[in-house]
C-alpha atoms as a PDB file:
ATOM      1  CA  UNK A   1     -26.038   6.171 -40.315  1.00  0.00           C
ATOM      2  CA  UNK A   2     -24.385   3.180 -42.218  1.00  0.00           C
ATOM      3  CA  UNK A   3     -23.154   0.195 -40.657  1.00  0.00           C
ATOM      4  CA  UNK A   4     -19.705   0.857 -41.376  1.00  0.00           C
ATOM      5  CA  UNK A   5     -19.877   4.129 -39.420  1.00  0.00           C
ATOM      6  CA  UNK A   6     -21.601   2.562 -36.631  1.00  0.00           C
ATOM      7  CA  UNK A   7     -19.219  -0.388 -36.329  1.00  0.00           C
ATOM      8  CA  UNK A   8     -16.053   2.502 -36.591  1.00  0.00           C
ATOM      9  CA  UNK A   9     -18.026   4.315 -33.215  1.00  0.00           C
ATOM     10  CA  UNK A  10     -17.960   0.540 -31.797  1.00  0.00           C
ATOM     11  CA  UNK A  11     -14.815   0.067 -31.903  1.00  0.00           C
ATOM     12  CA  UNK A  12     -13.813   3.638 -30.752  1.00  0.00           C
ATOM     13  CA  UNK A  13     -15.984   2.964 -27.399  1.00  0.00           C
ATOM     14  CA  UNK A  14     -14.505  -0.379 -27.089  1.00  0.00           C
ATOM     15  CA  UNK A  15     -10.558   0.024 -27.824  1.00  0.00           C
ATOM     16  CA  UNK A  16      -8.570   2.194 -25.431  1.00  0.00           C
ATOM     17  CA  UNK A  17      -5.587   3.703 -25.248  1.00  0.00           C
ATOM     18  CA  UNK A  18      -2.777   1.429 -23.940  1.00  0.00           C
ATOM     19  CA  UNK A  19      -1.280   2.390 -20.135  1.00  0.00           C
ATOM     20  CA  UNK A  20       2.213   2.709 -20.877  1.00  0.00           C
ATOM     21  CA  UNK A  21       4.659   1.652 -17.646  1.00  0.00           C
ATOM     22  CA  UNK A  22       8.007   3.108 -17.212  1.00  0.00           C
ATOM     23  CA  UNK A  23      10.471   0.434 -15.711  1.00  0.00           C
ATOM     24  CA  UNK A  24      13.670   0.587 -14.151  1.00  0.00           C
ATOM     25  CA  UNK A  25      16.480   0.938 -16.428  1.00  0.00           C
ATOM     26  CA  UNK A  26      14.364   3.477 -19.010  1.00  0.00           C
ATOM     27  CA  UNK A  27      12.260   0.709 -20.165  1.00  0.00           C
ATOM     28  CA  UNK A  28       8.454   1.181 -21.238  1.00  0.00           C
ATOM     29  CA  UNK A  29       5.992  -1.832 -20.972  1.00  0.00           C
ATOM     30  CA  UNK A  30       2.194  -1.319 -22.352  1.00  0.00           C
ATOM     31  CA  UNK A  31      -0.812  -3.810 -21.133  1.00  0.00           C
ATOM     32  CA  UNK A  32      -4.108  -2.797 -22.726  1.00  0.00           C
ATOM     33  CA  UNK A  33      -7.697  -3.504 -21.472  1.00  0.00           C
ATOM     34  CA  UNK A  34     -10.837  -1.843 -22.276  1.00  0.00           C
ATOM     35  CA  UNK A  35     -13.592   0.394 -20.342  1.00  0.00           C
ATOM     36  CA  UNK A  36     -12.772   0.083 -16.641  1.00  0.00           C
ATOM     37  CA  UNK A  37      -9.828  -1.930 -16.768  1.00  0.00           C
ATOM     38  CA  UNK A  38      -7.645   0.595 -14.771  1.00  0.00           C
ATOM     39  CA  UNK A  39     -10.404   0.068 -11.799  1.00  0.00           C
ATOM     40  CA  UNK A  40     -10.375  -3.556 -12.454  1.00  0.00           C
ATOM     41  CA  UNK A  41      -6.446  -3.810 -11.764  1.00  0.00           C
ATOM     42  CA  UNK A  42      -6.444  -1.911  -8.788  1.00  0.00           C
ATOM     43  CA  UNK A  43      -9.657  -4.071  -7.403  1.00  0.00           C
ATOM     44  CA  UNK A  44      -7.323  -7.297  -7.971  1.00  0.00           C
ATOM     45  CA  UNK A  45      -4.391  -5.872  -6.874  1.00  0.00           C
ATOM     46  CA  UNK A  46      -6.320  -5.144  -3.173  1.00  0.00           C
ATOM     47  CA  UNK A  47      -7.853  -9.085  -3.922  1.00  0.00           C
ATOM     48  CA  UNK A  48      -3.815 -10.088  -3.680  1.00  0.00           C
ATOM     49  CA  UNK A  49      -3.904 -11.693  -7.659  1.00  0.00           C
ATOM     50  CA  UNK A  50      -0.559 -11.733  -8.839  1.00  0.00           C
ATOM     51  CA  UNK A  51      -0.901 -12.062 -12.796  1.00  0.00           C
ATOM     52  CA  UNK A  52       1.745 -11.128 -14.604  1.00  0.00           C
ATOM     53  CA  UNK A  53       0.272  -7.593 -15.201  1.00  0.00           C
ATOM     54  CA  UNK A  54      -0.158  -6.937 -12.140  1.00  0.00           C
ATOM     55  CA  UNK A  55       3.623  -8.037 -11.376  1.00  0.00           C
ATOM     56  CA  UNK A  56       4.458  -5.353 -14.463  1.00  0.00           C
ATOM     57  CA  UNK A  57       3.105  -2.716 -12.837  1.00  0.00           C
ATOM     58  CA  UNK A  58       4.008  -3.994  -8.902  1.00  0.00           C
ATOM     59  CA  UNK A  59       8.051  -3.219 -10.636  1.00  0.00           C
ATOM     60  CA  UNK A  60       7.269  -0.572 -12.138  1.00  0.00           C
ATOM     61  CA  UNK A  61       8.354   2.871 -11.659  1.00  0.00           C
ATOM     62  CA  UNK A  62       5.472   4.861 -13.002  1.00  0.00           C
ATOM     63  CA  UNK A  63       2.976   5.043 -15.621  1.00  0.00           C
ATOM     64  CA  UNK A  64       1.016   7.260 -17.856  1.00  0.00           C
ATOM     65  CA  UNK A  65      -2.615   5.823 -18.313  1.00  0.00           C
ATOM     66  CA  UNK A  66      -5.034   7.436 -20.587  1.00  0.00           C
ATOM     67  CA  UNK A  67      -7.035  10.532 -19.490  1.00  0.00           C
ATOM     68  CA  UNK A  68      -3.959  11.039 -17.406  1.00  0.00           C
ATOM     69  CA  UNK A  69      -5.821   8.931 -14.461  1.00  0.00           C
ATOM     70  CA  UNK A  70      -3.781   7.470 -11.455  1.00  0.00           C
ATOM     71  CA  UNK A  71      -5.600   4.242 -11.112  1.00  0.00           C
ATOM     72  CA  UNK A  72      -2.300   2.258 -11.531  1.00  0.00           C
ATOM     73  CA  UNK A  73      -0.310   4.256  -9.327  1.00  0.00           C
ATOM     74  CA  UNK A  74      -2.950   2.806  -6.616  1.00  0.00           C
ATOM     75  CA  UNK A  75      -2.524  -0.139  -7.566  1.00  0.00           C
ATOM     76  CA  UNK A  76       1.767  -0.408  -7.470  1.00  0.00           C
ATOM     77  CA  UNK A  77       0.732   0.912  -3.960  1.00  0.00           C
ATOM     78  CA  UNK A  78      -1.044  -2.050  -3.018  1.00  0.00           C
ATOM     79  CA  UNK A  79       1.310  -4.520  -4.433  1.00  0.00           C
ATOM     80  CA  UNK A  80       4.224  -3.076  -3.202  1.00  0.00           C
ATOM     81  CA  UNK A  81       2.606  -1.700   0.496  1.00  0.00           C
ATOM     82  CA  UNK A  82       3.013  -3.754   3.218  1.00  0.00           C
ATOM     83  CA  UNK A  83       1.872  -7.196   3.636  1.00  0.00           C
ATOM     84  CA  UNK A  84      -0.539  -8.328   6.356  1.00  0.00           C
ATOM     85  CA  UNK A  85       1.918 -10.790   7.665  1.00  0.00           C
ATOM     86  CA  UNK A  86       4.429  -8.787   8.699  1.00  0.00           C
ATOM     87  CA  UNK A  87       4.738  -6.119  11.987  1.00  0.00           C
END
């Protein structure tokens, strides 16, 4: 196999699909990461970061990840489930 080839298989393992978030109003936002970064955003999200990913998907209505997961759909639960502080 030529180098060309193998660095085209690369970059197929290492790019993904963008998750696509539909916002109020109609709107689409994308954010893009690469191998586990749909587990990664629902880890922070339960860690309380508040990037401004994180605050995308937190407003967010729903979203359409690749594979046709639900990893972000955890996550707008944990961002926008109930804080600690309140009873």
């Amino acid at each position: 196999m030529n180098v060309r080839r193998r660095l085209e298989l690369l970059e197929k393992r290492i790019t993904s699909e963008p998750i696509v978030l539909k916002m109020p109003g109609g709107r689409t936002e994308r954010i893009c990461g690469r191998g586990d970064y749909a587990l990664d955003l629902v880890l922070r999200s339960l860690s309380g970061d508040r990037t401004p990913e994180l605050e995308l998907i937190a407003q967010s209505i729903s979203s359409t990840e690749p594979g046709g997961g639900h990893m972000v759909d955890l996550a707008r639960a944990f961002l926008n489930g109930p804080n600690e502080d309140t009873h």
